[in-house]
Structure formats: structure tokens, C-alpha cells
N, C-alpha and C. Protein backbone atom coordinates (compact mmCIF):
# COMPACT_ATOMS: atom_id res chain seq x y z
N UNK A 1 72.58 39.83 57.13
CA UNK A 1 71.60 40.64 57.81
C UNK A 1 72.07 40.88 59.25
N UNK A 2 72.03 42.14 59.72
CA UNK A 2 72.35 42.90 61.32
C UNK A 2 71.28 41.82 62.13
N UNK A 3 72.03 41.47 63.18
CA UNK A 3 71.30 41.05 64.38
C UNK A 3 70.58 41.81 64.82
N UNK A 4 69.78 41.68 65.93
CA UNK A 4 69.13 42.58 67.18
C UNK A 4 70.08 43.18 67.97
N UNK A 5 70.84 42.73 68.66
CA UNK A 5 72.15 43.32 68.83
C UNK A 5 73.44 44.44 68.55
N UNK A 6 73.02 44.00 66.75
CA UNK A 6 74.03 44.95 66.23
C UNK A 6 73.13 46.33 66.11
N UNK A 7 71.81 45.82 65.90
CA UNK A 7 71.26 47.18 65.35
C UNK A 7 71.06 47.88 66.86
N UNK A 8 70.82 47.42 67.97
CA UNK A 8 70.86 48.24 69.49
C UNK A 8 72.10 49.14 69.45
N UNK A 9 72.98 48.70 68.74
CA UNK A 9 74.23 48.91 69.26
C UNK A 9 74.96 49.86 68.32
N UNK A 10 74.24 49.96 67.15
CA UNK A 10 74.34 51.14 66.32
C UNK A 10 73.67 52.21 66.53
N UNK A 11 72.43 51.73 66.89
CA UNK A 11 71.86 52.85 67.22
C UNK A 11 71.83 53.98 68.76
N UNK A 12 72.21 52.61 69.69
CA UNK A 12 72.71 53.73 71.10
C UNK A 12 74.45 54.36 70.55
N UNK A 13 75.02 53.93 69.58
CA UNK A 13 76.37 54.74 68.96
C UNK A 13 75.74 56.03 68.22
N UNK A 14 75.38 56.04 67.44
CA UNK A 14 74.27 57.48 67.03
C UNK A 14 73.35 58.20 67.65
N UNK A 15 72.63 57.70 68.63
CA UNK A 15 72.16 58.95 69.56
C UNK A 15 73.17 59.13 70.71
N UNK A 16 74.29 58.69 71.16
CA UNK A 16 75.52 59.11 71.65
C UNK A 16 75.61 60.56 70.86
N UNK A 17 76.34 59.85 69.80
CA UNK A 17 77.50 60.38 69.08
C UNK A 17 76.17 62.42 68.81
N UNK A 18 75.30 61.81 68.74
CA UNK A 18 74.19 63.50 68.77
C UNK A 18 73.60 63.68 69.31
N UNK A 19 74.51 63.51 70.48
CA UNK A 19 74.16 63.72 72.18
C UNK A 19 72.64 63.73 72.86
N UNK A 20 71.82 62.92 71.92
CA UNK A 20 70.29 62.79 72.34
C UNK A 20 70.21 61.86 73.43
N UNK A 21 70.85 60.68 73.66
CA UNK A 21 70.95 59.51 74.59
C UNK A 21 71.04 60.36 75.85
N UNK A 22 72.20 61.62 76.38
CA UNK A 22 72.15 61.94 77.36
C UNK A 22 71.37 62.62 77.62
N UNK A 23 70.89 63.95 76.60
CA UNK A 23 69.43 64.08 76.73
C UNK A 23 68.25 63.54 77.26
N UNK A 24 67.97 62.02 76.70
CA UNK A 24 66.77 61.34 77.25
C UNK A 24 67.18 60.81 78.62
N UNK A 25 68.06 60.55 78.91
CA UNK A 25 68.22 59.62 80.30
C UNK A 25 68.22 60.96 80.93
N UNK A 26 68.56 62.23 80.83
CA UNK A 26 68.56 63.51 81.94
C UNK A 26 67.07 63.71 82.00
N UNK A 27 66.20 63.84 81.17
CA UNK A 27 64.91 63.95 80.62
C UNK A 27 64.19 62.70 81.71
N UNK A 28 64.22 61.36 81.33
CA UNK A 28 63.97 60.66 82.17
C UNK A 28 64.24 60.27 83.95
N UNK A 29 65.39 61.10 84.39
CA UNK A 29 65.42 61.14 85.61
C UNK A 29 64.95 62.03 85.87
N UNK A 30 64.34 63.49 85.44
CA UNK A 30 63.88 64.60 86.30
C UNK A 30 62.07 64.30 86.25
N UNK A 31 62.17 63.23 84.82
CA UNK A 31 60.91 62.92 85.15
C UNK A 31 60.50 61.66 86.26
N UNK A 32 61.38 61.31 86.71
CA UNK A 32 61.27 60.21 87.51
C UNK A 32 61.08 60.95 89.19
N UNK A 33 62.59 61.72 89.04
CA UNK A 33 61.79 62.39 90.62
C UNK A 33 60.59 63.19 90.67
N UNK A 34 60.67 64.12 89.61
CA UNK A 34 58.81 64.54 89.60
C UNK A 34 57.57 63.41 89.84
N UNK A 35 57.71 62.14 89.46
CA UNK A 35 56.94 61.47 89.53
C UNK A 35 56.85 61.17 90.90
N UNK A 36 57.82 60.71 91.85
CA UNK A 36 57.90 60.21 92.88
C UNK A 36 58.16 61.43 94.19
N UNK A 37 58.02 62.76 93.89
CA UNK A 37 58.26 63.45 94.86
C UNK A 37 56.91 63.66 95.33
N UNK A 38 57.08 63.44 96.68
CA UNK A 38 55.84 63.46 97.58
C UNK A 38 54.99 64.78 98.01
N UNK A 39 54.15 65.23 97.34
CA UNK A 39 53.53 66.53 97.64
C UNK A 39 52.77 66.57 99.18
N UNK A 40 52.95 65.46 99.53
CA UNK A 40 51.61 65.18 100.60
C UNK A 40 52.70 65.67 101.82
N UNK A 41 54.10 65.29 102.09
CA UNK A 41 55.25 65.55 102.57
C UNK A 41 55.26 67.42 102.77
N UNK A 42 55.43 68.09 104.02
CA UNK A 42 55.85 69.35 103.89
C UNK A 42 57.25 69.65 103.71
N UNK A 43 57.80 70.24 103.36
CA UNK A 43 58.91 70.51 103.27
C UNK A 43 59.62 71.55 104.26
N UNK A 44 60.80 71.65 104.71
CA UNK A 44 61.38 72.53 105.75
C UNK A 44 61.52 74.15 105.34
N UNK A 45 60.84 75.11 105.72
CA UNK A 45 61.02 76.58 105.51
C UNK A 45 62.35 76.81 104.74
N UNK A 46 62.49 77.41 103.77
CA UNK A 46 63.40 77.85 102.94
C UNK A 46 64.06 78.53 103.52
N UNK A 47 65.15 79.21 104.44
CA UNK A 47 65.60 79.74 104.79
C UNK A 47 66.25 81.16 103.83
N UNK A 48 66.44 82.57 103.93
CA UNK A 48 66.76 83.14 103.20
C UNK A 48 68.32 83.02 102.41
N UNK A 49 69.11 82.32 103.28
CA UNK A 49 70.63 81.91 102.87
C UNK A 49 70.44 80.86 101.63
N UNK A 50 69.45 79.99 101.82
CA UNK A 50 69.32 78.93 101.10
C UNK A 50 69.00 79.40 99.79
N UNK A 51 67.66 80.37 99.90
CA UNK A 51 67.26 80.93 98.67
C UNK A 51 68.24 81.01 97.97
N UNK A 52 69.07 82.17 98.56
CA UNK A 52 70.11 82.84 97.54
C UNK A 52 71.01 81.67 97.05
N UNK A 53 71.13 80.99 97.56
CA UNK A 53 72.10 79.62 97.69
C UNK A 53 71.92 78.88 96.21
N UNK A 54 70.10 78.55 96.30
CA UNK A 54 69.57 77.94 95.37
C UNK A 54 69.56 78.41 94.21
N UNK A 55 69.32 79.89 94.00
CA UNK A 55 69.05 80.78 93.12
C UNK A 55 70.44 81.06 92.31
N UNK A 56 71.24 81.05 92.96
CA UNK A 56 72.83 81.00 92.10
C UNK A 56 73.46 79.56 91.77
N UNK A 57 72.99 78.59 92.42
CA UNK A 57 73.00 77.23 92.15
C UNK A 57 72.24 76.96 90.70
N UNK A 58 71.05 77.78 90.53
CA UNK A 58 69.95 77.62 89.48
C UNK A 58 70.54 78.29 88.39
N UNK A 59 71.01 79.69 88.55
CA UNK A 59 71.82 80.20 87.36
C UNK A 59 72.45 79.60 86.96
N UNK A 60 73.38 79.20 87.79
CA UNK A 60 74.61 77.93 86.70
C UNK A 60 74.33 77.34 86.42
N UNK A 61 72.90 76.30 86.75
CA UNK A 61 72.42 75.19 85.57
C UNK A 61 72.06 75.75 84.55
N UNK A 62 71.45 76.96 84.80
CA UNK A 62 70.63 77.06 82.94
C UNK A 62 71.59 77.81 82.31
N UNK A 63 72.79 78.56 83.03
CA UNK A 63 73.57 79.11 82.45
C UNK A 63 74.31 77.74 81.05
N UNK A 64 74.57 76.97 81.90
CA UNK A 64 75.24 75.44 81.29
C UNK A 64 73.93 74.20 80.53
N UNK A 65 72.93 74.96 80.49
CA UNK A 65 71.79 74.01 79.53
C UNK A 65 71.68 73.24 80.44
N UNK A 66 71.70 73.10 81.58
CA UNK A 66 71.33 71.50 82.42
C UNK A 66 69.91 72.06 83.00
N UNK A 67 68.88 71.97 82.29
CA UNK A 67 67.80 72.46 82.57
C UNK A 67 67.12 71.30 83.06
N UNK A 68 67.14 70.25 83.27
CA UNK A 68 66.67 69.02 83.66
C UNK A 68 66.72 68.61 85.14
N UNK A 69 68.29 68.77 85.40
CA UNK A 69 68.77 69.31 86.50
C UNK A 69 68.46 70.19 87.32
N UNK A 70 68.37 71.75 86.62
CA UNK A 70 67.55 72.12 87.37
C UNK A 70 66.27 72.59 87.43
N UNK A 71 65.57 71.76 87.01
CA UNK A 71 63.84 70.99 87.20
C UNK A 71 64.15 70.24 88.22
N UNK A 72 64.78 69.72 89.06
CA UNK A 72 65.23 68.57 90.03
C UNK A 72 64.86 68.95 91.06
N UNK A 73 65.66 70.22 90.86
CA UNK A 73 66.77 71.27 92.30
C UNK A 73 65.24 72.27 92.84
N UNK A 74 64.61 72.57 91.95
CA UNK A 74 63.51 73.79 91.98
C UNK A 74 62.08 72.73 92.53
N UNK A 75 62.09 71.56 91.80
CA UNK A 75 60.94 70.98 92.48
C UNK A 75 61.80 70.31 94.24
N UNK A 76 62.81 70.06 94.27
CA UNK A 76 63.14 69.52 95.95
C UNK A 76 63.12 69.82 96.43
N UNK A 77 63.55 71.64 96.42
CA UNK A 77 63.62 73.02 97.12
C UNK A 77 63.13 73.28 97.58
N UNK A 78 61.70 73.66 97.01
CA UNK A 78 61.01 74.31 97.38
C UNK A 78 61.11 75.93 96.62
N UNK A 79 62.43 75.95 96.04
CA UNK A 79 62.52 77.11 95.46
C UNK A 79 61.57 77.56 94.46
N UNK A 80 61.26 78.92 94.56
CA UNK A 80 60.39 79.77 93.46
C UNK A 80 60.64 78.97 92.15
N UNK A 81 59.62 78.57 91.40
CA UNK A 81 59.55 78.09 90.10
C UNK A 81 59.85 79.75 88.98
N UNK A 82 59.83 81.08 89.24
CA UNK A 82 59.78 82.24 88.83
C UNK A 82 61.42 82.35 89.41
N UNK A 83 62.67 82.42 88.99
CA UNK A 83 63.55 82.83 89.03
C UNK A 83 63.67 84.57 89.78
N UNK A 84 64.62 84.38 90.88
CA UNK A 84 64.73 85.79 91.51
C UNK A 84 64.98 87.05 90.96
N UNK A 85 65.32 87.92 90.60
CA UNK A 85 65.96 89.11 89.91
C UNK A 85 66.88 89.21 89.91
N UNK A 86 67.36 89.65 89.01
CA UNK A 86 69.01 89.58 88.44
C UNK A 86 69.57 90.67 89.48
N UNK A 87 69.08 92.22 89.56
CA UNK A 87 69.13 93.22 90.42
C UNK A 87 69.28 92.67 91.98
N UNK A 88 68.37 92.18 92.34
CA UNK A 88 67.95 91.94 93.99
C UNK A 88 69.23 90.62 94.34
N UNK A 89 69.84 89.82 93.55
CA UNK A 89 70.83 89.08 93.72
C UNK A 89 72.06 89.81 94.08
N UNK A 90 72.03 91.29 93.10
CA UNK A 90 73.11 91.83 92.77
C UNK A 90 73.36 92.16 94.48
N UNK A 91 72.43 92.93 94.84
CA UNK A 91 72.33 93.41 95.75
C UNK A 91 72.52 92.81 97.21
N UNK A 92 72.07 91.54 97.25
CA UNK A 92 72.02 90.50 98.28
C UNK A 92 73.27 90.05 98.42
N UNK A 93 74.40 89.81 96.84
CA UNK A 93 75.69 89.34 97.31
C UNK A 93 76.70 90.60 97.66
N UNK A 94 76.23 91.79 97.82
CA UNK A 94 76.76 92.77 97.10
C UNK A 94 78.29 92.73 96.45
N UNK A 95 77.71 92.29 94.93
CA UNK A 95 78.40 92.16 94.17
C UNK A 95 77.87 93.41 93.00
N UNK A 96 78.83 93.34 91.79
CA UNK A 96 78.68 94.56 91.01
C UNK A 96 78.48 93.42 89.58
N UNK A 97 78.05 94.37 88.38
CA UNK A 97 77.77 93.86 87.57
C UNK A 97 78.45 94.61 86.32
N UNK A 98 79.30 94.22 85.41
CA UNK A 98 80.01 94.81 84.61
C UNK A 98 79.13 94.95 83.30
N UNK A 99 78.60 96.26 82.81
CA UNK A 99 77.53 96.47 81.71
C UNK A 99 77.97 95.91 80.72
N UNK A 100 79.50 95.83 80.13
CA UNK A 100 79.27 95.31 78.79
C UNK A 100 79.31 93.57 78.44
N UNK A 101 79.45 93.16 79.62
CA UNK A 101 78.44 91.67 79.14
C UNK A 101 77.91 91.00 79.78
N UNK A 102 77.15 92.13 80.92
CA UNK A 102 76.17 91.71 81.57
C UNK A 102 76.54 90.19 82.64
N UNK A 103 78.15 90.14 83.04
CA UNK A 103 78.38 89.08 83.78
C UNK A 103 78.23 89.84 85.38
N UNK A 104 78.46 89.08 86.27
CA UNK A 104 78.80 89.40 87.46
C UNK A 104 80.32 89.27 87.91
């Protein structure tokens, strides 16, 4: 019969191995700073550099599934919980946007 041990130890090898383990511990830290971020605290004026800063910082998380992450970044910020416009970015970096796959 498996110890207590062996069976911990099979089982953090299988939610590894189907990548749920990093899931929950990302899951559990964004719920941890949500828990502990201080609403009572004001936070420093967003500056408009920052916005944009944040807002392309934010694309590449969800671009890359790190949506946990950035749940982190959007509650520390101060940044808009409503994502900026794809257009008004375009425009702000003035950068161009190539139609057929919609990258920058």
C-alpha cells in the first residue's frame, strides 16, 4: 500500500505534468494580492505615459494567457479594468497595423 507521501507525490507529478499546479499557485497569488491590496490607500495619478505603458504591458499578458498576472497589474495600477482601444493605441504609438493578421 502507497504511503501519504507517495500519493502527495504522485499526485503534485500529475497536476504538473497538466499544467493545473501552475495554474492554481498563479490563481492563488492574484488571489492573495487582491485580498491584501489596500483600497483605503490612494493611489498616485496614472500618468498618461504609464497608461499606455500599462495597456501594452496588459496586451502581452493576455496575449500569452497570463491572465492572473494580469489581474495583478490592473488591480495595482490603477489601470482601467475595460481595456483601451485597439485604434486609440494605434494612434498614441503611432504605429500602423497590418490588416491581414491584425498584428501591429
Amino acid at each position: 500500500m502507497a504511503t501519504v507521501a507517495e500519493l502527495k507525490a504522485v499526485l503534485k507529478d500529475t497536476l504538473e505534468k497538466r499544467g493545473v499546479l501552475g495554474h492554481l499557485k498563479a490563481r492563488i497569488r492574484a488571489e492573495v494580492f487582491s485580498a491584501l491590496d489596500d483600497e483605503s490607500e490612494p493611489r498616485p495619478p496614472l500618468s498618461h505615459e504609464n497608461l499606455i505603458i500599462n495597456e501594452l504591458i496588459r496586451e502581452y499578458l493576455e496575449f500569452n494567457k497570463y491572465k492572473y498576472t494580469a489581474s495583478v497589474l490592473i488591480s495595482e495600477s490603477g489601470q482601467p479594468v475595460v481595456p483601451l482601444d485597439r485604434p486609440f493605441l494605434i494612434r498614441e504609438l503611432n504605429a500602423f497595423e497590418e490588416s491581414k493578421d491584425d498584428t501591429i
